[in-house]
C-alpha atoms as a PDB file:
ATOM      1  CA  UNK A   1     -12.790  76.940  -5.343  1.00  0.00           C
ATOM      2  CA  UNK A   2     -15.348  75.497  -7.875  1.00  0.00           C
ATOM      3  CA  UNK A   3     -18.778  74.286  -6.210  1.00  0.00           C
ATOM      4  CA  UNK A   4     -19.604  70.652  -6.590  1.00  0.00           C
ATOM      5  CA  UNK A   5     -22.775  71.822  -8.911  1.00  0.00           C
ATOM      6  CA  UNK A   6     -19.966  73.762 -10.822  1.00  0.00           C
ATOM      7  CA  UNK A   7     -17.755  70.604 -11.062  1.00  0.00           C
ATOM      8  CA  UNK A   8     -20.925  68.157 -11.983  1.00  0.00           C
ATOM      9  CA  UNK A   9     -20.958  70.605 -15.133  1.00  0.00           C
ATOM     10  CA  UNK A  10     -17.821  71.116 -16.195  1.00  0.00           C
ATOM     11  CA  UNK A  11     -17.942  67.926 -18.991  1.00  0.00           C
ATOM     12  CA  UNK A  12     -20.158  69.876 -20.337  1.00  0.00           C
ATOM     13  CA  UNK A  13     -17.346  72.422 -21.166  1.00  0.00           C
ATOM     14  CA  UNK A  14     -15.509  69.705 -21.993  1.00  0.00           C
ATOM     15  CA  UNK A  15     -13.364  69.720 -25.136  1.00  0.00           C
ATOM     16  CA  UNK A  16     -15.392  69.359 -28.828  1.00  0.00           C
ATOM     17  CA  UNK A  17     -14.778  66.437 -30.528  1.00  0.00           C
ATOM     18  CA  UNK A  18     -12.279  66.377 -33.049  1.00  0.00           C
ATOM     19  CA  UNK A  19      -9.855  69.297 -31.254  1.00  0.00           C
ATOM     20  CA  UNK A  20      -6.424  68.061 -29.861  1.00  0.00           C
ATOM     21  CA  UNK A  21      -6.073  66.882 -26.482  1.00  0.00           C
ATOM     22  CA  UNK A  22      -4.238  69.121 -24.071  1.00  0.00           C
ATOM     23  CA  UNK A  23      -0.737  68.628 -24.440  1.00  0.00           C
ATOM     24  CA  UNK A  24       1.267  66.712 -21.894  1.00  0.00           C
ATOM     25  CA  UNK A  25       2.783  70.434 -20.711  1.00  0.00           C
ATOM     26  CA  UNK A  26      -1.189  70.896 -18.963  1.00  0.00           C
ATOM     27  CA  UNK A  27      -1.395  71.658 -15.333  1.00  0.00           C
ATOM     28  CA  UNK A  28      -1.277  68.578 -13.455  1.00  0.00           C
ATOM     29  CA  UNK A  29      -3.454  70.521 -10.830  1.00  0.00           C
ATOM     30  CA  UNK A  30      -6.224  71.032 -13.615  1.00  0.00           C
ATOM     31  CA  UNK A  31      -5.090  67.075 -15.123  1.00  0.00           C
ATOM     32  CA  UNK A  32      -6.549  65.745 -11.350  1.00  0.00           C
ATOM     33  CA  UNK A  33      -9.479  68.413 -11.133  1.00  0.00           C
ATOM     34  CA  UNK A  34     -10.831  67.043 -14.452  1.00  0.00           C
ATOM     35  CA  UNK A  35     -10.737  63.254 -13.318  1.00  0.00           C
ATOM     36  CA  UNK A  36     -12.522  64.399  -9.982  1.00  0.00           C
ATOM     37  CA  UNK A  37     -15.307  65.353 -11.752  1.00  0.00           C
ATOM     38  CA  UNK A  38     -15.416  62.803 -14.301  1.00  0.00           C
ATOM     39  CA  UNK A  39     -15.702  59.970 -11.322  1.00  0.00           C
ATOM     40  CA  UNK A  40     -18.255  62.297  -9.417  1.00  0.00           C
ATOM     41  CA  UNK A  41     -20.468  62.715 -12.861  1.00  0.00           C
ATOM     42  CA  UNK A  42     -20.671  58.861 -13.306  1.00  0.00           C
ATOM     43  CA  UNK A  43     -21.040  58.142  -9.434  1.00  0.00           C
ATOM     44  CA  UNK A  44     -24.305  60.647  -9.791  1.00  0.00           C
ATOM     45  CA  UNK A  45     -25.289  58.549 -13.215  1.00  0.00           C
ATOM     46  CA  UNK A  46     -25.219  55.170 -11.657  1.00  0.00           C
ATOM     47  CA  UNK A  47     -27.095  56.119  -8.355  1.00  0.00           C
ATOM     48  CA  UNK A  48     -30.594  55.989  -9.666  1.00  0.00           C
ATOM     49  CA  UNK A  49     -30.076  52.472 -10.842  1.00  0.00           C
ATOM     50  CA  UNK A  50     -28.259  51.088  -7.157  1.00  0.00           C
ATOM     51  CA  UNK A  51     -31.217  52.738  -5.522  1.00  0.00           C
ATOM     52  CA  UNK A  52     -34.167  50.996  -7.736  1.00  0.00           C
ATOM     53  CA  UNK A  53     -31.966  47.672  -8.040  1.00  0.00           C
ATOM     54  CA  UNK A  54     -31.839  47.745  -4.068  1.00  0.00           C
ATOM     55  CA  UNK A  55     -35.831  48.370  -3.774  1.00  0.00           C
ATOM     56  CA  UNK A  56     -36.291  45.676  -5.905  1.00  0.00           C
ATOM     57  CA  UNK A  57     -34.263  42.852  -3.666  1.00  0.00           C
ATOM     58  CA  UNK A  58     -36.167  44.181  -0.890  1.00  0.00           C
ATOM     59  CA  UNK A  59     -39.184  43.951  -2.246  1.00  0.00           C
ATOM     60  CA  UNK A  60     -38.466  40.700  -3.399  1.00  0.00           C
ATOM     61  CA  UNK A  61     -37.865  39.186   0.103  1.00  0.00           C
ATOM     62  CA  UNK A  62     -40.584  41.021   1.331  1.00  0.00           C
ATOM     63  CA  UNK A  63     -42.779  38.744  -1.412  1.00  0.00           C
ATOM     64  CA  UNK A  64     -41.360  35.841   0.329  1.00  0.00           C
ATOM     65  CA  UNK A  65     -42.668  36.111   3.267  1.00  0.00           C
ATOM     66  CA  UNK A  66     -41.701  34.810   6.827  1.00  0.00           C
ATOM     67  CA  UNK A  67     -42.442  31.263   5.131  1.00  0.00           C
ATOM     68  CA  UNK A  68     -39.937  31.214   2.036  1.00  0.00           C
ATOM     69  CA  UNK A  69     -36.441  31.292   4.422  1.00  0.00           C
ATOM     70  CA  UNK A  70     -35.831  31.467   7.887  1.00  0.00           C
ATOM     71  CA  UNK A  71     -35.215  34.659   9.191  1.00  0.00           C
ATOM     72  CA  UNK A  72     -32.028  36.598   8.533  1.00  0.00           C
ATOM     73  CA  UNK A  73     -31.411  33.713   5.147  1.00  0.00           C
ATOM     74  CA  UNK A  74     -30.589  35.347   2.084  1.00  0.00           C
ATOM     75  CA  UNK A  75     -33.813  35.469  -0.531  1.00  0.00           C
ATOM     76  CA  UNK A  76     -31.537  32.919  -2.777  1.00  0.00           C
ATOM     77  CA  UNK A  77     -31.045  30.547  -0.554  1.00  0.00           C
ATOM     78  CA  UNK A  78     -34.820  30.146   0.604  1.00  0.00           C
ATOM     79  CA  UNK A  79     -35.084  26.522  -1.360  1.00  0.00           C
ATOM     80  CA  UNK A  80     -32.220  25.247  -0.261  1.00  0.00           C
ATOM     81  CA  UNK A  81     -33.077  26.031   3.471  1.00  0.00           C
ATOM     82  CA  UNK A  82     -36.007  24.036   3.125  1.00  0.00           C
ATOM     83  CA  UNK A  83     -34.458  20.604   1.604  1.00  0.00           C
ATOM     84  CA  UNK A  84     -37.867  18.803   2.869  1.00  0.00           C
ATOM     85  CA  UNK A  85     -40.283  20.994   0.789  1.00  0.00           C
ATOM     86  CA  UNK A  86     -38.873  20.152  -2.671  1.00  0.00           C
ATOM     87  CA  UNK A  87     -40.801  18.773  -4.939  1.00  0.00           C
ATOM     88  CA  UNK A  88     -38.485  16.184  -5.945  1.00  0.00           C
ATOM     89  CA  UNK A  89     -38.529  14.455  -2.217  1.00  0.00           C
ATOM     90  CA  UNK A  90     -38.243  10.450  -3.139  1.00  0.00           C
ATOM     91  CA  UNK A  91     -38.913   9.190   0.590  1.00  0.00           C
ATOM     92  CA  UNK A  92     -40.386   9.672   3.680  1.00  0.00           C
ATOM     93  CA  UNK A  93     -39.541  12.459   6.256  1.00  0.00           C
ATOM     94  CA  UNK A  94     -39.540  10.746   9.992  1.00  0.00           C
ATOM     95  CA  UNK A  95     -38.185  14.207  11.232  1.00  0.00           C
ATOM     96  CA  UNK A  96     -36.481  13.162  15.060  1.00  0.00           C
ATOM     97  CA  UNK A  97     -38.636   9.867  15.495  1.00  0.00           C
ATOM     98  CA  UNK A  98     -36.828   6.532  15.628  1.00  0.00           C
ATOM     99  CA  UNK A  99     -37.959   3.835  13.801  1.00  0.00           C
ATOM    100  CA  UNK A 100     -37.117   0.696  12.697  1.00  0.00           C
ATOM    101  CA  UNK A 101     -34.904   0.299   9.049  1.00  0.00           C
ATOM    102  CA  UNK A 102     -38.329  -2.098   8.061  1.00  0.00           C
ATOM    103  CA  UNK A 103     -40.373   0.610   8.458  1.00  0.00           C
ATOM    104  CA  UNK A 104     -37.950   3.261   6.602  1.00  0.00           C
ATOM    105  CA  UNK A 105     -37.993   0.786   4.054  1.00  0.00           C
ATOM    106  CA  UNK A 106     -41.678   1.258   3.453  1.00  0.00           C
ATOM    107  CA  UNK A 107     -42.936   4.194   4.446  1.00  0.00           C
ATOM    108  CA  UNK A 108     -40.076   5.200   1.522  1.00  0.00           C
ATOM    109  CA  UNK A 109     -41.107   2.955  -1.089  1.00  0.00           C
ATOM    110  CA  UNK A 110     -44.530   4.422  -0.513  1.00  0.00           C
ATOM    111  CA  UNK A 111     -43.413   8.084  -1.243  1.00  0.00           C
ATOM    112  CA  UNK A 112     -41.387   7.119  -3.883  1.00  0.00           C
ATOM    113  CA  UNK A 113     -44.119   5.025  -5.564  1.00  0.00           C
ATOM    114  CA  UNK A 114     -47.458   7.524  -4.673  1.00  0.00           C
ATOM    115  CA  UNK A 115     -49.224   4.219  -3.712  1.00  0.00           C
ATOM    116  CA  UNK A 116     -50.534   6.744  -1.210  1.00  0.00           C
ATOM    117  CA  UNK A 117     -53.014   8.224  -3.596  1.00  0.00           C
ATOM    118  CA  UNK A 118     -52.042  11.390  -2.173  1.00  0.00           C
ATOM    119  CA  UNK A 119     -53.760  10.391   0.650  1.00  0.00           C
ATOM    120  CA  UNK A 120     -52.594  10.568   4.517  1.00  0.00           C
ATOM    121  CA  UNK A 121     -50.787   7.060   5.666  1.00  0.00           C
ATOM    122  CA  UNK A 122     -50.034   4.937   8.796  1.00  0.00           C
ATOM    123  CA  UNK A 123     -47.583   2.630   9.153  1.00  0.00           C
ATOM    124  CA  UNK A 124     -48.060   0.165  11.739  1.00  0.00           C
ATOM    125  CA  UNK A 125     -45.109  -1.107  12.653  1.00  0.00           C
ATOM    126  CA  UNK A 126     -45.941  -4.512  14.618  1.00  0.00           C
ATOM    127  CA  UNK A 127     -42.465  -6.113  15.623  1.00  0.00           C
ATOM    128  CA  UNK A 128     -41.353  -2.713  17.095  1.00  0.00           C
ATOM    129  CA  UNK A 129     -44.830  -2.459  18.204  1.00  0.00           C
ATOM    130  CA  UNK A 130     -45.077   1.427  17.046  1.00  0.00           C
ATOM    131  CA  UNK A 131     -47.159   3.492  15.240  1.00  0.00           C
ATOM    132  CA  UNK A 132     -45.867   6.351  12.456  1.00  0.00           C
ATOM    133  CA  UNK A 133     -48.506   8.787  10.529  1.00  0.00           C
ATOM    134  CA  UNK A 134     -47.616  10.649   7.574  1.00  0.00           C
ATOM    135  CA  UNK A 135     -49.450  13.375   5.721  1.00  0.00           C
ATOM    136  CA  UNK A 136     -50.343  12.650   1.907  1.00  0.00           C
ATOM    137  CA  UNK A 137     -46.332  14.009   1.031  1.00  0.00           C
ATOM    138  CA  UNK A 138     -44.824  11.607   3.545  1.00  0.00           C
ATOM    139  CA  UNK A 139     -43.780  14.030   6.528  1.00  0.00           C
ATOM    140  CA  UNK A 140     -44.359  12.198   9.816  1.00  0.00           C
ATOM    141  CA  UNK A 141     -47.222  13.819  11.950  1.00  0.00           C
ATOM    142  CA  UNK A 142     -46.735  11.696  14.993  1.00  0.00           C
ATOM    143  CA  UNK A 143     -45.486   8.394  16.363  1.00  0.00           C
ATOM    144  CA  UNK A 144     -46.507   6.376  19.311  1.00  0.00           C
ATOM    145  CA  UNK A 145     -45.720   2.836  20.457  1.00  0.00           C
ATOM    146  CA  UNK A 146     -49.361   0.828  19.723  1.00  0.00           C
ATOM    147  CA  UNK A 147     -51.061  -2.226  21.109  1.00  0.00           C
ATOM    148  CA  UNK A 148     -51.315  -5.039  18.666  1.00  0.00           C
ATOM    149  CA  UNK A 149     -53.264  -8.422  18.347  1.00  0.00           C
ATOM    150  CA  UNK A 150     -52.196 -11.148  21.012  1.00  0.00           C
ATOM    151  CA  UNK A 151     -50.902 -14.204  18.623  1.00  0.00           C
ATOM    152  CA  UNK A 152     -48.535 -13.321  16.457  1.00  0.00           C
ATOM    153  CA  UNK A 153     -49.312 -14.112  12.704  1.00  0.00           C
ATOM    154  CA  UNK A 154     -50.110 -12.049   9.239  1.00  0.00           C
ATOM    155  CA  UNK A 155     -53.298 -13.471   8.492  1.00  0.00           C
ATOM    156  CA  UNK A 156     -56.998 -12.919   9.328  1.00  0.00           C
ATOM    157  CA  UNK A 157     -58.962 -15.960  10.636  1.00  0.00           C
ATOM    158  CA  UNK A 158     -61.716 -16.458   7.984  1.00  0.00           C
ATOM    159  CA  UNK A 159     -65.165 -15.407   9.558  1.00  0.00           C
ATOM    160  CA  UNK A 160     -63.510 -13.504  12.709  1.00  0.00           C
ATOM    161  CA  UNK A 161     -65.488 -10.063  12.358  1.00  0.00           C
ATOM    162  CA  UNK A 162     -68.649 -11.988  12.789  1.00  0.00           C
ATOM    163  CA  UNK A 163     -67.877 -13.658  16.485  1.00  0.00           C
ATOM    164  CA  UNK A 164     -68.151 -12.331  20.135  1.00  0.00           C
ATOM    165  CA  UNK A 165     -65.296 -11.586  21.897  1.00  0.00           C
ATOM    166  CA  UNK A 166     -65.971 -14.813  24.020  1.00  0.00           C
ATOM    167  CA  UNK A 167     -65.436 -16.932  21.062  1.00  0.00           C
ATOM    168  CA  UNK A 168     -62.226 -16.005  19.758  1.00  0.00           C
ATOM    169  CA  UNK A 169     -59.490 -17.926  21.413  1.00  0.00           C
ATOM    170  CA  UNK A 170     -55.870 -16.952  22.458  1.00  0.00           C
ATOM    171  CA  UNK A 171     -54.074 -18.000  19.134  1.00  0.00           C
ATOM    172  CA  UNK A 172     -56.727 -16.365  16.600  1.00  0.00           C
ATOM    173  CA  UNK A 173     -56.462 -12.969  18.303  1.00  0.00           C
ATOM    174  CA  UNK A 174     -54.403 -11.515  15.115  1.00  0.00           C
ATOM    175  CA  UNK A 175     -53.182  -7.920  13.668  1.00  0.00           C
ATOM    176  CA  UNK A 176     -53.630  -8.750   9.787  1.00  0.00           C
ATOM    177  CA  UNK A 177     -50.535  -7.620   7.873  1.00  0.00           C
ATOM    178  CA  UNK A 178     -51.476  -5.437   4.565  1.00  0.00           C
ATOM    179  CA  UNK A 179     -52.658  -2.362   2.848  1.00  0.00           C
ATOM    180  CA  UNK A 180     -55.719  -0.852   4.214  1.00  0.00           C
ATOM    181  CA  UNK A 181     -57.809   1.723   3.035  1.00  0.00           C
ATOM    182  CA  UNK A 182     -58.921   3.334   6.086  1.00  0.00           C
ATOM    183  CA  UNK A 183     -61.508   5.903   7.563  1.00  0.00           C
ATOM    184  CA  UNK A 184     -63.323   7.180  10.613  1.00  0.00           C
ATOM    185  CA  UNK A 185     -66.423   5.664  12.003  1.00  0.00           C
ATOM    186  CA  UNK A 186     -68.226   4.357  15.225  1.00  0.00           C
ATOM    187  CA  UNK A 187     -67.793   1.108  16.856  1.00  0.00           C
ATOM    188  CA  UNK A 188     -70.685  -0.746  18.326  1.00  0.00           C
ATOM    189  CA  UNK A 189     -70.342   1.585  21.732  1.00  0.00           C
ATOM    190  CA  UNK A 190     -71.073   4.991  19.740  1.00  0.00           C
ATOM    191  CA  UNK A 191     -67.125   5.548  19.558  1.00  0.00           C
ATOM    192  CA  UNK A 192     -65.164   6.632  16.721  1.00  0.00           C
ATOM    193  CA  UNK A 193     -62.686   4.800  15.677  1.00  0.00           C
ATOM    194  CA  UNK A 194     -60.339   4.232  12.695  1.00  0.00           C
ATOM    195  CA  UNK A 195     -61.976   1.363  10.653  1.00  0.00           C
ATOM    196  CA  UNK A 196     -59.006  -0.815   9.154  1.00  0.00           C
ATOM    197  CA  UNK A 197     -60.951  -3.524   8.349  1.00  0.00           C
ATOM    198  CA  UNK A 198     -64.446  -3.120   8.737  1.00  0.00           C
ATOM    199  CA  UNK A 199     -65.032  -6.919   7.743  1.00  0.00           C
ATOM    200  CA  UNK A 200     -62.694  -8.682  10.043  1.00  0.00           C
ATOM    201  CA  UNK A 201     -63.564  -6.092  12.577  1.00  0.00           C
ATOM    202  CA  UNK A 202     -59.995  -4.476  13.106  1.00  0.00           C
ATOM    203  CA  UNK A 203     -59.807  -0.496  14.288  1.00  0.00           C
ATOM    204  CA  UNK A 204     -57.276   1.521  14.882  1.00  0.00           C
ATOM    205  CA  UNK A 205     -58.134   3.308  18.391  1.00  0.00           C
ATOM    206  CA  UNK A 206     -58.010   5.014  21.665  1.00  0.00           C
ATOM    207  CA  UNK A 207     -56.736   2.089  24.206  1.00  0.00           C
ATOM    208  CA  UNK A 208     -59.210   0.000  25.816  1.00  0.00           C
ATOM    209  CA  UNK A 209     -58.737   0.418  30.050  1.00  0.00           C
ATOM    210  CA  UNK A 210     -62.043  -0.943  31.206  1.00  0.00           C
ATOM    211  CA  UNK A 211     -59.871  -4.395  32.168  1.00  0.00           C
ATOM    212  CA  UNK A 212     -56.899  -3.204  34.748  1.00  0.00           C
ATOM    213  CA  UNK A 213     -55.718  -6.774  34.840  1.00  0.00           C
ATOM    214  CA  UNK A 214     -54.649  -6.451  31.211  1.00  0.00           C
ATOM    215  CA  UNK A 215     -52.497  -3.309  32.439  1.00  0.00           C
ATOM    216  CA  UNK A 216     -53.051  -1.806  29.084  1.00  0.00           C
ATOM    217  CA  UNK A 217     -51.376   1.509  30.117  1.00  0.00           C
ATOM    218  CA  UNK A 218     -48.716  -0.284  31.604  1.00  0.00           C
ATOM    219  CA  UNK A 219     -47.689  -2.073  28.660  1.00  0.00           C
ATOM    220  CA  UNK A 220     -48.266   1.072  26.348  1.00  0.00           C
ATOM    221  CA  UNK A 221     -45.125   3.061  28.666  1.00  0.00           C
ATOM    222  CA  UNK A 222     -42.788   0.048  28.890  1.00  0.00           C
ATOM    223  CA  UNK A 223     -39.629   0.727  26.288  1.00  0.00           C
ATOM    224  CA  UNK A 224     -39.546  -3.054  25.383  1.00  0.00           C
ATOM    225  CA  UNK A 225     -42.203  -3.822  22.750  1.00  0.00           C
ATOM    226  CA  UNK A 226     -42.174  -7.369  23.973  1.00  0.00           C
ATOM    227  CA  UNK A 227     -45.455  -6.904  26.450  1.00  0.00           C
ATOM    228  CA  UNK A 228     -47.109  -5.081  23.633  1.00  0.00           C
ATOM    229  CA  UNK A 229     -49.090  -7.967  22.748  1.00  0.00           C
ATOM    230  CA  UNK A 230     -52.570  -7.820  24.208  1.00  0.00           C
ATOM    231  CA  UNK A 231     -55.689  -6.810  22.596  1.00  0.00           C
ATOM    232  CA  UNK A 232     -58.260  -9.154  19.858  1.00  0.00           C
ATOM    233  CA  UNK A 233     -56.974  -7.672  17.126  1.00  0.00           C
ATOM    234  CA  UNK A 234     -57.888  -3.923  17.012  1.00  0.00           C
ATOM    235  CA  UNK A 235     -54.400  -1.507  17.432  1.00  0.00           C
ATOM    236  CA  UNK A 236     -54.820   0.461  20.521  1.00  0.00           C
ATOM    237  CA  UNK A 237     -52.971   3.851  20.996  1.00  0.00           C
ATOM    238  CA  UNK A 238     -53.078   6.177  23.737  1.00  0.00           C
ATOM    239  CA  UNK A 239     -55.478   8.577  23.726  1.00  0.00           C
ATOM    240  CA  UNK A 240     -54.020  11.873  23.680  1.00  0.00           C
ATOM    241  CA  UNK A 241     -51.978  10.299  20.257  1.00  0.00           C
ATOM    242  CA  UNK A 242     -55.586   9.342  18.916  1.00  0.00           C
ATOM    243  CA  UNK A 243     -57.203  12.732  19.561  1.00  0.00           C
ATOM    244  CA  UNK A 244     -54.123  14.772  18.415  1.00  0.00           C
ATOM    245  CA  UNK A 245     -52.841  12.833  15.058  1.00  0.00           C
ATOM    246  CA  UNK A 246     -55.267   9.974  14.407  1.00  0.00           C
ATOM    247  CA  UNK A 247     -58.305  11.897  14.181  1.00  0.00           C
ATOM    248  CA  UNK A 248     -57.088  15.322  12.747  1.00  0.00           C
ATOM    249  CA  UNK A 249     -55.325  12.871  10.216  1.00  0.00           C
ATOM    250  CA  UNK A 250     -58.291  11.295   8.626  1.00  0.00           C
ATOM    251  CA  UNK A 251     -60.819  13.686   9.344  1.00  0.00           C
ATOM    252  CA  UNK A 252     -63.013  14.539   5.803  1.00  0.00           C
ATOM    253  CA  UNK A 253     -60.765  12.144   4.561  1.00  0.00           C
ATOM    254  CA  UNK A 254     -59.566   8.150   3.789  1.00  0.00           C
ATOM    255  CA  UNK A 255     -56.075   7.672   4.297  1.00  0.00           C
ATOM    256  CA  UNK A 256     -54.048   4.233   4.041  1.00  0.00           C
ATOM    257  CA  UNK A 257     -53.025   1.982   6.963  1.00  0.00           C
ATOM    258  CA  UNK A 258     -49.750  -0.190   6.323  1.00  0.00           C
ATOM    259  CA  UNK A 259     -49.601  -2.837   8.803  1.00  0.00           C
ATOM    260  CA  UNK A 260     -45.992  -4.576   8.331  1.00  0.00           C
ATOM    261  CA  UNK A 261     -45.653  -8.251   8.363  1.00  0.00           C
ATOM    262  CA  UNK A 262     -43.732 -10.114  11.261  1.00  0.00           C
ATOM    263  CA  UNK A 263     -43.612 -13.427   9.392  1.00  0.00           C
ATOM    264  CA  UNK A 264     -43.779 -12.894   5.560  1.00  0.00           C
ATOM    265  CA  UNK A 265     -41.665 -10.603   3.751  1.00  0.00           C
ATOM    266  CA  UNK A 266     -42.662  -7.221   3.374  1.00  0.00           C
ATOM    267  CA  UNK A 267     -41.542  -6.544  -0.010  1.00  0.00           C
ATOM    268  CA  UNK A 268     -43.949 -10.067  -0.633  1.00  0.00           C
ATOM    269  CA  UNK A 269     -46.921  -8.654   1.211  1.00  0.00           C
ATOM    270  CA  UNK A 270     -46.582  -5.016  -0.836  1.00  0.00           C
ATOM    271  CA  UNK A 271     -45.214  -5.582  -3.861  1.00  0.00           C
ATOM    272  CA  UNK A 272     -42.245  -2.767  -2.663  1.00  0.00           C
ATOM    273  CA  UNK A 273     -39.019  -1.899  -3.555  1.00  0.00           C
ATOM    274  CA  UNK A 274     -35.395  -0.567  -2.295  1.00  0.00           C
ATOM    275  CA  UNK A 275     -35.684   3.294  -3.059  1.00  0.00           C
ATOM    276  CA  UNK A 276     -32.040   3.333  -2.954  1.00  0.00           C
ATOM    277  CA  UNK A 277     -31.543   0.534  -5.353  1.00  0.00           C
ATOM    278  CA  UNK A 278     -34.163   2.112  -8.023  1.00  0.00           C
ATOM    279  CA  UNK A 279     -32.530   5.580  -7.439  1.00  0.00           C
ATOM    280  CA  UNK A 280     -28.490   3.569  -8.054  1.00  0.00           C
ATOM    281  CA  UNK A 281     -30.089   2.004 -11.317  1.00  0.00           C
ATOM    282  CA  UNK A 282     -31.575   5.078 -12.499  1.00  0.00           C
ATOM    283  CA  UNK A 283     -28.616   7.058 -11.939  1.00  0.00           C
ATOM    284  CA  UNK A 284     -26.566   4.210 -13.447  1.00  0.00           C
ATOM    285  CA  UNK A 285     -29.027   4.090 -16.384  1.00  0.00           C
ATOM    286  CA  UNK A 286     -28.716   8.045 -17.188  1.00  0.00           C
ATOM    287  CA  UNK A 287     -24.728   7.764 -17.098  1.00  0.00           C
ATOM    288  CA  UNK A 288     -24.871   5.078 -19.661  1.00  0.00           C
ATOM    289  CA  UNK A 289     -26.918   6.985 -22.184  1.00  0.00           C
ATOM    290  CA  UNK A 290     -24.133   9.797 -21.677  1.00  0.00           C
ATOM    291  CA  UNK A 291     -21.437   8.296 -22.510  1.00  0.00           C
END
C-alpha cells in the first residue's frame, strides 16, 4: 500500500494536459484512490491559511481586552454588549435607581442637548426630595434622598446670602429652582462644601446634626419625602453620599447643579425639551425626505 507522502505526490504523476482521460473501462479501485488523494492534497493546501486565519481572531480578542466584551462574548458582539457606551447615547443612564418621570425628563434633555458642557451634573430633584449625579456622559454615579429648603417656592429672596441665620424667617427659607454652575469650596466653618450659589448662600453638603430637635437623620431615612423639608436653604445629604459621589464628582472640576422646580414648569425654568418628541420628529423628518 502507497504511503500518504507517496499519495500527497501522485498529482504530480498526474496525466499531461491535452492526453485523453482514462476511459470509463479504468479500475474503479484506482478511480477512488485518485480522488483520495486529490481531497488529501487540497486539505494540506488550505491548512496554512485555517491556521493563520485562526491566530488572527485570537489575536484579535486578545486586542480587546477584558474591557471590549464580557467574558466568554464573541469579539463581534463586544458593541452591542455594551448598549450604554455608544456614542450615539441620546439620554441619561439612571442604571437601577428610581426616580421620578420629572427628573428623567431632564436629566435626558440635558444629554441630549450637551447643556452639560461636558461637565459632571446633579439633579436635584426637590418634590421627590432626592438627589441624582451624573458624570459629564450622563451615567448616574449615585443617588440619595436630600434635605431641601423649609418653604416651598422657586425663587431666591432678594438680599438672602447677606443675613444671619436669625433673620431669615420660616417662609423665606427657600431651595432656588435653576441651573447652577457649581464647585467645591469652604463655608464660613473651614468646611467644604458644594457652592450652588455662592451669592444667595446655597451649598450642596454633608447634613447639618449639631440641632437633634430638627432630627435631621431622621428625616433623611424616612421613605416619604414629605418631612424632607428642613434646612435654610442649603441641600443637605448624608455624609457617606457627600464623601463618596459629591466630592470625587467635582473634584479639579465645575460641574452643573439642576435644581427642578415644584411650582413653575420645568421645561419654563430650562428652556428643555421631550427627547422622545425631538427623536419622533426627526425620525418623521428623515422618512419624508425618503420618500
Amino acid at each position: 500500500m502507497a504511503t500518504l507522502a507517496q499519495m500527497t505526490r501522485m498529482p504530480s504523476a498526474a496525466t499531461p494536459c491535452g492526453q485523453a482521460r482514462p476511459s470509463r473501462t479504468s479500475s474503479p479501485g484506482l478511480i477512488a484512490l485518485k480522488l483520495c488523494a486529490g481531497v488529501i492534497v487540497a486539505a494540506l493546501a488550505l491548512l496554512p491559511a485555517c491556521v493563520a486565519a485562526r491566530e488572527q481572531t485570537v489575536d484579535l480578542r486578545a486586542a480587546g481586552g477584558p474591557e471590549s466584551a464580557p467574558p466568554g462574548a464573541p469579539a463581534q458582539f463586544a458593541s452591542e454588549a455594551q448598549p450604554e457606551a455608544s456614542a450615539n447615547q441620546r439620554s441619561a443612564y439612571f442604571g437601577r435607581e428610581r426616580a421620578s418621570r420629572e427628573a428623567h425628563r431632564i436629566a435626558d434633555w440635558i444629554v441630549d442637548s450637551a447643556d452639560n458642557h461636558s461637565l459632571p451634573f446633579v439633579v436635584v430633584d426637590k418634590t421627590g426630595a432626592r438627589i441624582f449625579v451624573f458624570d459629564a456622559g450622563g451615567r448616574i454615579k449615585g443617588a440619595a434622598p436630600a434635605l431641601l429648603g423649609l418653604a416651598r417656592g422657586d425663587h431666591t429672596v432678594p438680599g438672602i446670602g447677606d443675613r444671619e441665620y436669625s433673620d431669615m424667617p420660616p417662609e423665606d427659607r427657600t431651595t432656588p429652582a435653576g441651573r447652577f454652575v457649581a464647585a467645591l469650596g469652604t463655608n464660613a466653618r473651614g468646611e467644604d462644601v458644594v457652592w450652588v450659589d455662592y451669592d444667595a448662600a446655597i451649598s450642596l453638603h454633608r447634613v447639618i446634626t449639631n440641632k437633634p430637635e430638627e432630627r435631621r437623620l431622621e428625616r433623611l431615612a424616612t421613605p416619604t419625602p414629605l418631612d424632607n423639608r428642613i434646612s435654610f436653604g442649603c441641600i443637605n445629604v448624608p455624609a457617606r453620599f457627600y464623601e463618596t459621589v459629591i466630592s470625587p464628582a467635582f473634584t479639579g472640576t465645575k460641574g452643573i447643579v439642576y435644581v427642578l422646580p415644584e411650582i413653575r414648569p420645568a421645561r419654563e425654568l430650562f428652556g428643555s425639551y421631550e427627547v422622545e418628541a425631538r427623536l419622533r420628529r426627526s425620525h418623521a423628518g428623515r422618512a419624508e425626505v425618503t420618500r
